[in-house]
N, C-alpha and C. Protein backbone atom coordinates (compact mmCIF):
# COMPACT_ATOMS: atom_id res chain seq x y z
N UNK A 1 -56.32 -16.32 44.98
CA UNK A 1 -57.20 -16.16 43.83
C UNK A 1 -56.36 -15.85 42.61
N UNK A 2 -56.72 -16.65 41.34
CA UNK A 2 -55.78 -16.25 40.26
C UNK A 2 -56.45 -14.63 39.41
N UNK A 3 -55.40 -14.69 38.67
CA UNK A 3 -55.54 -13.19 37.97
C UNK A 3 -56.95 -13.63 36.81
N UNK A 4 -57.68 -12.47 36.74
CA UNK A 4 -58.97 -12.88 35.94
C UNK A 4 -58.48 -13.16 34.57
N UNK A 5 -58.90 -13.97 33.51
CA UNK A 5 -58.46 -14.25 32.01
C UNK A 5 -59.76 -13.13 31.19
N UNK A 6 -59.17 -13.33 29.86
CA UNK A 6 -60.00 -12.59 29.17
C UNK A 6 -60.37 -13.62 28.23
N UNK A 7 -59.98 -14.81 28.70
CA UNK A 7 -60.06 -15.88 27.77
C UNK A 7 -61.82 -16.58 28.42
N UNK A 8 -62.20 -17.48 26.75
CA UNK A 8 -63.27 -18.43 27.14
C UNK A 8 -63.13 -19.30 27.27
N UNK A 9 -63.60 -20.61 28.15
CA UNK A 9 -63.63 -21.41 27.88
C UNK A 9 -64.76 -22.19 27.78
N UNK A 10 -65.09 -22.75 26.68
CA UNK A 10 -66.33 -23.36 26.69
C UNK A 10 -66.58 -24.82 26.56
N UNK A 11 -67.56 -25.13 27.34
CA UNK A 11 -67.51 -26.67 28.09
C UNK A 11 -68.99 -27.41 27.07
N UNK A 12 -68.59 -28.23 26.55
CA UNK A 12 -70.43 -29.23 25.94
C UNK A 12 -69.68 -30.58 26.69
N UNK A 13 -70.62 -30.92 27.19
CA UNK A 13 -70.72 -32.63 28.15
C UNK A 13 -72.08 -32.46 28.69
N UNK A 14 -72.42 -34.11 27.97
CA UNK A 14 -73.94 -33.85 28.42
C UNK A 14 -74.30 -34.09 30.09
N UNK A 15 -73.06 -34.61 30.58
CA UNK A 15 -73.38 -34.90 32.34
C UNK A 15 -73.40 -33.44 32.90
N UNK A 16 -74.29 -32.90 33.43
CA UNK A 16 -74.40 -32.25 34.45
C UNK A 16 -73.74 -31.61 35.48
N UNK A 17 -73.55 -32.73 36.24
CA UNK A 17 -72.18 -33.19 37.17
C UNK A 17 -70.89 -32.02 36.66
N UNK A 18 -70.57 -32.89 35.58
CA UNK A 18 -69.10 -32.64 34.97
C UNK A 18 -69.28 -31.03 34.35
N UNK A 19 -70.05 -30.41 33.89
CA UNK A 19 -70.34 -29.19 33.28
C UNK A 19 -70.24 -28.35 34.38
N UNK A 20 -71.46 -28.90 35.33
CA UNK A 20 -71.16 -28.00 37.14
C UNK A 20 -69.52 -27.91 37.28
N UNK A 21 -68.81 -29.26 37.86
CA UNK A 21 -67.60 -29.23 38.43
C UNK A 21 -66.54 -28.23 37.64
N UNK A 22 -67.13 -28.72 36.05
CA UNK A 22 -65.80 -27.90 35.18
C UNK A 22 -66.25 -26.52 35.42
N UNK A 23 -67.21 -26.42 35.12
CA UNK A 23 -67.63 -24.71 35.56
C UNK A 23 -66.90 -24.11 36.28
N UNK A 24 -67.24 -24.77 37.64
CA UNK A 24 -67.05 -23.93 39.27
C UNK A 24 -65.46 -24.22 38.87
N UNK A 25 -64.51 -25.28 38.89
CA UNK A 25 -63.10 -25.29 38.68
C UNK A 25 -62.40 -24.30 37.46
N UNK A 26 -63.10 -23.87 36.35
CA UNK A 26 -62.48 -22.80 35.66
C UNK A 26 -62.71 -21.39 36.15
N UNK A 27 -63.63 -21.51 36.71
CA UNK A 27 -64.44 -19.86 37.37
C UNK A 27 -62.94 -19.24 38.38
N UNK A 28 -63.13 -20.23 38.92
CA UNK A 28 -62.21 -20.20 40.20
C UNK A 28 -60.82 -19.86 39.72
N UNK A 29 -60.73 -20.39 38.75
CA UNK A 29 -58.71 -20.32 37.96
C UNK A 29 -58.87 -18.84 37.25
N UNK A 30 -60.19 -18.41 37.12
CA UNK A 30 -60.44 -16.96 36.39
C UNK A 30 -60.89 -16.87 34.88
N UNK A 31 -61.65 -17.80 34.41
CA UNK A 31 -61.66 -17.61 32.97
C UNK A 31 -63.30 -17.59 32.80
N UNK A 32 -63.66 -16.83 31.67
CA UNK A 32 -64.87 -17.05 31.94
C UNK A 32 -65.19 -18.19 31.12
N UNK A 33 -66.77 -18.70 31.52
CA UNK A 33 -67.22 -19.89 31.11
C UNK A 33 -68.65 -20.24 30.27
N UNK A 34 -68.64 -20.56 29.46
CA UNK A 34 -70.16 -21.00 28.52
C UNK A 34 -70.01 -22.55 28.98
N UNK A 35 -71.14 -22.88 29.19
CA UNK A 35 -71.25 -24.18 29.04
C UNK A 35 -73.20 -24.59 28.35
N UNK A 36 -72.91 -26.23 27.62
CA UNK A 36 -73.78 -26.52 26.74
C UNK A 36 -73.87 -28.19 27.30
N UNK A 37 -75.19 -28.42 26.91
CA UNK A 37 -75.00 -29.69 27.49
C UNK A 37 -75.25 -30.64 26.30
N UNK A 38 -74.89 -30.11 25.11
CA UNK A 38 -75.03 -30.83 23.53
C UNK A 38 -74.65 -30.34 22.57
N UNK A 39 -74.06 -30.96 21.62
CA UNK A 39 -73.27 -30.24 20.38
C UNK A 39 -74.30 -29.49 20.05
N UNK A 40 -75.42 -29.75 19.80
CA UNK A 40 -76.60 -29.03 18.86
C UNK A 40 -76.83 -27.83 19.40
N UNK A 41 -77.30 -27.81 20.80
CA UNK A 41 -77.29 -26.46 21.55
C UNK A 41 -76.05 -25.68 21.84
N UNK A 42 -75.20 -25.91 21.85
CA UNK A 42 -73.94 -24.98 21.43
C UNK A 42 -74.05 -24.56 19.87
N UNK A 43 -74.13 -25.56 18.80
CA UNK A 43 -74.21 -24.84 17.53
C UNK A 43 -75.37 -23.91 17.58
N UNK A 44 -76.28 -23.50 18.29
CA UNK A 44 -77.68 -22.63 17.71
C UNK A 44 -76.89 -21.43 18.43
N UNK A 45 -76.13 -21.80 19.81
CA UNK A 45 -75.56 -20.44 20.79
C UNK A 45 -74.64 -19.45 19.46
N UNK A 46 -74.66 -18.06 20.27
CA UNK A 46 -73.63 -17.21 19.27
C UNK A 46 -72.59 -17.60 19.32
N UNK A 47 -71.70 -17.85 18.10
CA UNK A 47 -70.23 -18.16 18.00
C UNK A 47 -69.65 -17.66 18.80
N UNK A 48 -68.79 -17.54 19.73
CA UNK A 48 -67.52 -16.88 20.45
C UNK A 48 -66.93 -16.32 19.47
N UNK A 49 -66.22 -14.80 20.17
CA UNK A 49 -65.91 -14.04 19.69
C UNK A 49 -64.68 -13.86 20.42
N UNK A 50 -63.05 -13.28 20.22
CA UNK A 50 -61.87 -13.09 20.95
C UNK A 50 -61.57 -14.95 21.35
N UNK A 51 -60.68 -14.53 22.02
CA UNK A 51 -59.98 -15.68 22.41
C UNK A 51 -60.86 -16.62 23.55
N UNK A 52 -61.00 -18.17 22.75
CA UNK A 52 -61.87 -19.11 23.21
C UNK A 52 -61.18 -20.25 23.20
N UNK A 53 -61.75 -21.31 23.95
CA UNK A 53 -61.00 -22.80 23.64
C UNK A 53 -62.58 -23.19 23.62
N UNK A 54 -62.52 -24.83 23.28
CA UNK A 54 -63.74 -25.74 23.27
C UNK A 54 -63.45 -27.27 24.09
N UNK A 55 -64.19 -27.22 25.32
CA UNK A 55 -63.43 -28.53 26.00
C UNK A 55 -64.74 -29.31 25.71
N UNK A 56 -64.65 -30.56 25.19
CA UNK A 56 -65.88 -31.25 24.61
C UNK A 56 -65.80 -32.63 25.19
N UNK A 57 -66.50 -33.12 25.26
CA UNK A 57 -67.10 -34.40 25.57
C UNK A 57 -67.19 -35.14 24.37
N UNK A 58 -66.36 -36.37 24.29
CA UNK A 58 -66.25 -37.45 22.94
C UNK A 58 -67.62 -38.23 22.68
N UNK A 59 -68.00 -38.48 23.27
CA UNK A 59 -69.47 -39.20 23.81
C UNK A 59 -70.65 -38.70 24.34
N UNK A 60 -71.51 -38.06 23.52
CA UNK A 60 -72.18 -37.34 24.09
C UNK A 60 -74.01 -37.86 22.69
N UNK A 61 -75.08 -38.00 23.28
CA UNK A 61 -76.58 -38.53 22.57
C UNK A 61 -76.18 -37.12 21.67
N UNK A 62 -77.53 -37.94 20.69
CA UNK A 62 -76.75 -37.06 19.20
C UNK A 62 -76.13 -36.21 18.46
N UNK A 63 -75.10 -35.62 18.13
CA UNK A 63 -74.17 -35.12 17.33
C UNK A 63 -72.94 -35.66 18.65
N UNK A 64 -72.24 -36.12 18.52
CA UNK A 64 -70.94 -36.73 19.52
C UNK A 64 -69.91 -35.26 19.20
N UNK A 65 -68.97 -35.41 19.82
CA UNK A 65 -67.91 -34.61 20.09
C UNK A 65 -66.89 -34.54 18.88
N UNK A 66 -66.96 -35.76 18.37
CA UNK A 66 -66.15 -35.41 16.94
C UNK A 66 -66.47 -35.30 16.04
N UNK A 67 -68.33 -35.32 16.20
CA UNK A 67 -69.17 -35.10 14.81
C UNK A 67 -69.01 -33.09 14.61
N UNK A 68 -69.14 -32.88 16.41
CA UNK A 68 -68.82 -31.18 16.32
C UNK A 68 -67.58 -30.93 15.73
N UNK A 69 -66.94 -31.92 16.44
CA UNK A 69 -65.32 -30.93 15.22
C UNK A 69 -65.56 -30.94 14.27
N UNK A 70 -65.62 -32.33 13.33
CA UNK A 70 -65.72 -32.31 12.26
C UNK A 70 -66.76 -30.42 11.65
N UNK A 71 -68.25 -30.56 11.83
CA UNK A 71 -68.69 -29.66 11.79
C UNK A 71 -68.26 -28.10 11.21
N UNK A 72 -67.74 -28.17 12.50
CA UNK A 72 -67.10 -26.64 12.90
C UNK A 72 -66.10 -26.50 11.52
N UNK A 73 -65.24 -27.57 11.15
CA UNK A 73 -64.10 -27.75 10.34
C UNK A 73 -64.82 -27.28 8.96
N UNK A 74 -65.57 -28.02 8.65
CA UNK A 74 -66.47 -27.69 7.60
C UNK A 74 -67.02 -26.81 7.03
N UNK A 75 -67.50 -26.04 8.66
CA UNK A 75 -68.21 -24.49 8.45
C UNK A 75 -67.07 -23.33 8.11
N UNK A 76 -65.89 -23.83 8.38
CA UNK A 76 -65.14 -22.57 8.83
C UNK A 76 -64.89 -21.88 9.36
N UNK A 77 -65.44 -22.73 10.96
CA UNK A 77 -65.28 -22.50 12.36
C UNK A 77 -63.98 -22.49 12.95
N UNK A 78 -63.25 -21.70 13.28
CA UNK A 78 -62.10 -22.60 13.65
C UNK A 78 -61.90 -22.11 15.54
N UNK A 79 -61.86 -23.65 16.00
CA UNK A 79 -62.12 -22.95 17.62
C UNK A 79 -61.19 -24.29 18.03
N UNK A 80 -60.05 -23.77 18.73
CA UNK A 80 -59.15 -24.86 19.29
C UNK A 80 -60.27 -25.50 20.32
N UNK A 81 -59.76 -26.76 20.04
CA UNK A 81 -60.87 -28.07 20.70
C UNK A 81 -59.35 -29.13 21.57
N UNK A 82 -59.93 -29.28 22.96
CA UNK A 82 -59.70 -30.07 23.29
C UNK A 82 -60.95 -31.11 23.94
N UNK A 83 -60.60 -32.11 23.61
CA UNK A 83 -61.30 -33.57 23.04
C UNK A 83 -61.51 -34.27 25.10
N UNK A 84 -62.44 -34.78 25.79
CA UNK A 84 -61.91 -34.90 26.99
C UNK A 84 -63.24 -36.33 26.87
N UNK A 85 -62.72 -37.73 27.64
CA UNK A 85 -63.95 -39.03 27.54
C UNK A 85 -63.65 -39.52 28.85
N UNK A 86 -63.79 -40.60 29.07
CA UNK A 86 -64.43 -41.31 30.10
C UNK A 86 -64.19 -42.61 29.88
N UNK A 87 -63.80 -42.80 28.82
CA UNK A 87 -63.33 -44.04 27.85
C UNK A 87 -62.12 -44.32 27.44
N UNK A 88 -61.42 -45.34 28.12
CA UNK A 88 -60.13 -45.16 27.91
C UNK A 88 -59.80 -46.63 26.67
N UNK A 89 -60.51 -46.72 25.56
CA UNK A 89 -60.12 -48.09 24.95
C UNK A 89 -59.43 -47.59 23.47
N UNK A 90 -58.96 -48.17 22.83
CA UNK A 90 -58.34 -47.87 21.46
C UNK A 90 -59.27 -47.59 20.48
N UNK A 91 -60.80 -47.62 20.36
CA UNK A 91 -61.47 -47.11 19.65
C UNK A 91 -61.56 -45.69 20.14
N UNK A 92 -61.99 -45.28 21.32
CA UNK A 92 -61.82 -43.99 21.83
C UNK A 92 -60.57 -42.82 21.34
N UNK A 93 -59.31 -43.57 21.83
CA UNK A 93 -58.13 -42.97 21.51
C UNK A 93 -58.05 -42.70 20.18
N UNK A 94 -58.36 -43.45 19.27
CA UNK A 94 -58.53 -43.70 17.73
C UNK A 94 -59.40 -42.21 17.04
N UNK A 95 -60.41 -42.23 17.80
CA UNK A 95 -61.53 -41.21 17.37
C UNK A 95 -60.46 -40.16 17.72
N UNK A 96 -60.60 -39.86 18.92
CA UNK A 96 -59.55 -38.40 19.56
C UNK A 96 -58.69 -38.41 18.21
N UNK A 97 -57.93 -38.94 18.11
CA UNK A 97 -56.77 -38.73 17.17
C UNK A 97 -57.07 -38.13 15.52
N UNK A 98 -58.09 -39.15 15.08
CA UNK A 98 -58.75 -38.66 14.09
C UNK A 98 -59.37 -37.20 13.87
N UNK A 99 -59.65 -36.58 14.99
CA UNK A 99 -60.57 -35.19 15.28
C UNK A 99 -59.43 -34.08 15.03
N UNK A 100 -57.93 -34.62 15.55
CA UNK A 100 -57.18 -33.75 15.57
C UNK A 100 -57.15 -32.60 16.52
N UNK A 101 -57.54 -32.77 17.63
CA UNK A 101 -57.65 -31.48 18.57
C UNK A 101 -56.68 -31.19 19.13
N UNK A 102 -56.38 -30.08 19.21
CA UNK A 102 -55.75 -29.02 20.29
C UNK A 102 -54.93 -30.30 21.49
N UNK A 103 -55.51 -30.69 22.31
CA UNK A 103 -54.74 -31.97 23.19
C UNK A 103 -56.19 -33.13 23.70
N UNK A 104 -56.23 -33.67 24.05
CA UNK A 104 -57.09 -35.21 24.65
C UNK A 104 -56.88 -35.42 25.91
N UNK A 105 -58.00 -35.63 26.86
CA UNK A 105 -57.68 -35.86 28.25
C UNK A 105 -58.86 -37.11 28.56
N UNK A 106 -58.19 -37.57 29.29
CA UNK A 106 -59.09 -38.69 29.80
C UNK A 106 -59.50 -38.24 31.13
N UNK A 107 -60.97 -38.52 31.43
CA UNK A 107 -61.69 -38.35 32.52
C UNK A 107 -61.17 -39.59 33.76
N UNK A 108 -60.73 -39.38 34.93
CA UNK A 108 -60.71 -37.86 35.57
C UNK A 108 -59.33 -37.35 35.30
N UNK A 109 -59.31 -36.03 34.98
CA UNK A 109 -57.79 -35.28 35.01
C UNK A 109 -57.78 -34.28 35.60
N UNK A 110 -56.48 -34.32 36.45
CA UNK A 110 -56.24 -32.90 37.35
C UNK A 110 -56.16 -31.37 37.01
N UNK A 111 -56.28 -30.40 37.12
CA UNK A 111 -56.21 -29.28 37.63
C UNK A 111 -55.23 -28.94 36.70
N UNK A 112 -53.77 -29.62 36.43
CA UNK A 112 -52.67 -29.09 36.10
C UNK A 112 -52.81 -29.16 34.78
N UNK A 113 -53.22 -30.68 34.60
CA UNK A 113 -53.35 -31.27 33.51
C UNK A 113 -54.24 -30.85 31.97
N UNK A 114 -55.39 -30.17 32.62
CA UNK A 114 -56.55 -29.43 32.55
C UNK A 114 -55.95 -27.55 32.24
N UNK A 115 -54.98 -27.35 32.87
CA UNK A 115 -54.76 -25.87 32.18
C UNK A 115 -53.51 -26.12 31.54
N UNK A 116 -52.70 -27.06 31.61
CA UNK A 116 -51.79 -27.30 30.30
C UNK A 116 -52.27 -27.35 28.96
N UNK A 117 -53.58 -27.88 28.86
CA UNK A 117 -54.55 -28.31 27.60
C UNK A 117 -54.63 -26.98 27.13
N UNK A 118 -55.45 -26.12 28.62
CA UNK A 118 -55.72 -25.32 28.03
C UNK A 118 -54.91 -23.87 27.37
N UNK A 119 -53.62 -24.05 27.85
CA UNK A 119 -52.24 -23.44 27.13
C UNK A 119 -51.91 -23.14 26.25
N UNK A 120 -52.14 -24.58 26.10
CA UNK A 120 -52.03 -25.47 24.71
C UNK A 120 -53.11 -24.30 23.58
N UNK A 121 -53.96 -24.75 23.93
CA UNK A 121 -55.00 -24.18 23.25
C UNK A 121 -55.67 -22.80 22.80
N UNK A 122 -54.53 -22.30 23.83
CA UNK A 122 -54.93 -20.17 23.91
C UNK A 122 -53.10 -19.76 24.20
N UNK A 123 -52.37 -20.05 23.18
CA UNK A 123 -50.79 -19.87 23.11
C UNK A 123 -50.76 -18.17 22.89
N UNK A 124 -52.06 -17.25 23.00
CA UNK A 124 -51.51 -15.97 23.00
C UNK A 124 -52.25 -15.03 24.24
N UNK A 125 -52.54 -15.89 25.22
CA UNK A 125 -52.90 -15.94 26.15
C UNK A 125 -51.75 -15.87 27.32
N UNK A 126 -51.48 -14.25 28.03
CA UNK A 126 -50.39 -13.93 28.77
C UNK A 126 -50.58 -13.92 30.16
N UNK A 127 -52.08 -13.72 30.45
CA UNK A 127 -52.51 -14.01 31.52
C UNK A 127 -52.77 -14.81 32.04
N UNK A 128 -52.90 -16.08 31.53
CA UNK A 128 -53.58 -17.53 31.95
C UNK A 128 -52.95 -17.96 33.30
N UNK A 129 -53.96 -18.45 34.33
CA UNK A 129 -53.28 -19.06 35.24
C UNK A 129 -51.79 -20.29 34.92
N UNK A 130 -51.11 -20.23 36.38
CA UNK A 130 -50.03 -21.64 36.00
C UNK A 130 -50.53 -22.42 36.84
């Protein structure tokens, strides 16, 4: 069992599936977890507070994943985002890039791959699983 985090991580993907799996797979590594199954219903939730990441879904029925960054950017939100699709074509990659996030993962990605991002993303984070 890994050491508990004090870190968040918070999951919007509108599949089900993938919100469950990411859930139960971050629970397990020790971090705690919000999850949303739409940009919109995450924006009404309370902002996170302390150290958070945002693992988002690029493709998601109305407000998409880089309409939230954008958003957040705007408001003066600032919440490291990593960007994660299902879509591997040069319009996809294109968008990711444009959003500027934290790192980009393509669906499906491993375990390792998945807390490197999230490293990436919580650099004052001493506890984080390896």
């Amino acid at each position: 069992m890994c050491k508990k985090s004090t870190a968040t991580v918070i999951v919007v993907d509108d599949d089900a599936s993938v919100r469950r799996a990411l859930r139960t797979q971050l629970q397990i590594l020790g971090f705690n977890v919000s999850d949303f199954r739409s940009a919109e219903e995450f924006l009404i939730s309370e902002f996170p507070t302390g150290d958070a990441c945002l693992l988002l879904d690029v493709y998601m029925p109305g407000m998409s994943g880089v309409e939230l960054c954008r958003s957040l950017v705007a408001s003066g939100r600032h919440l490291p985002t990593i960007l994660i699709s299902g879509r591997d074509d040069r319009q996809t990659r294109q968008m990711m890039r444009d959003a500027n996030p934290i790192a980009s993962l393509l669906k499906p990605f491993d375990e390792k791959t998945l807390l490197r991002a999230i490293r990436k993303a919580l650099p004052n984070q001493s506890n984080l699983p390896h």
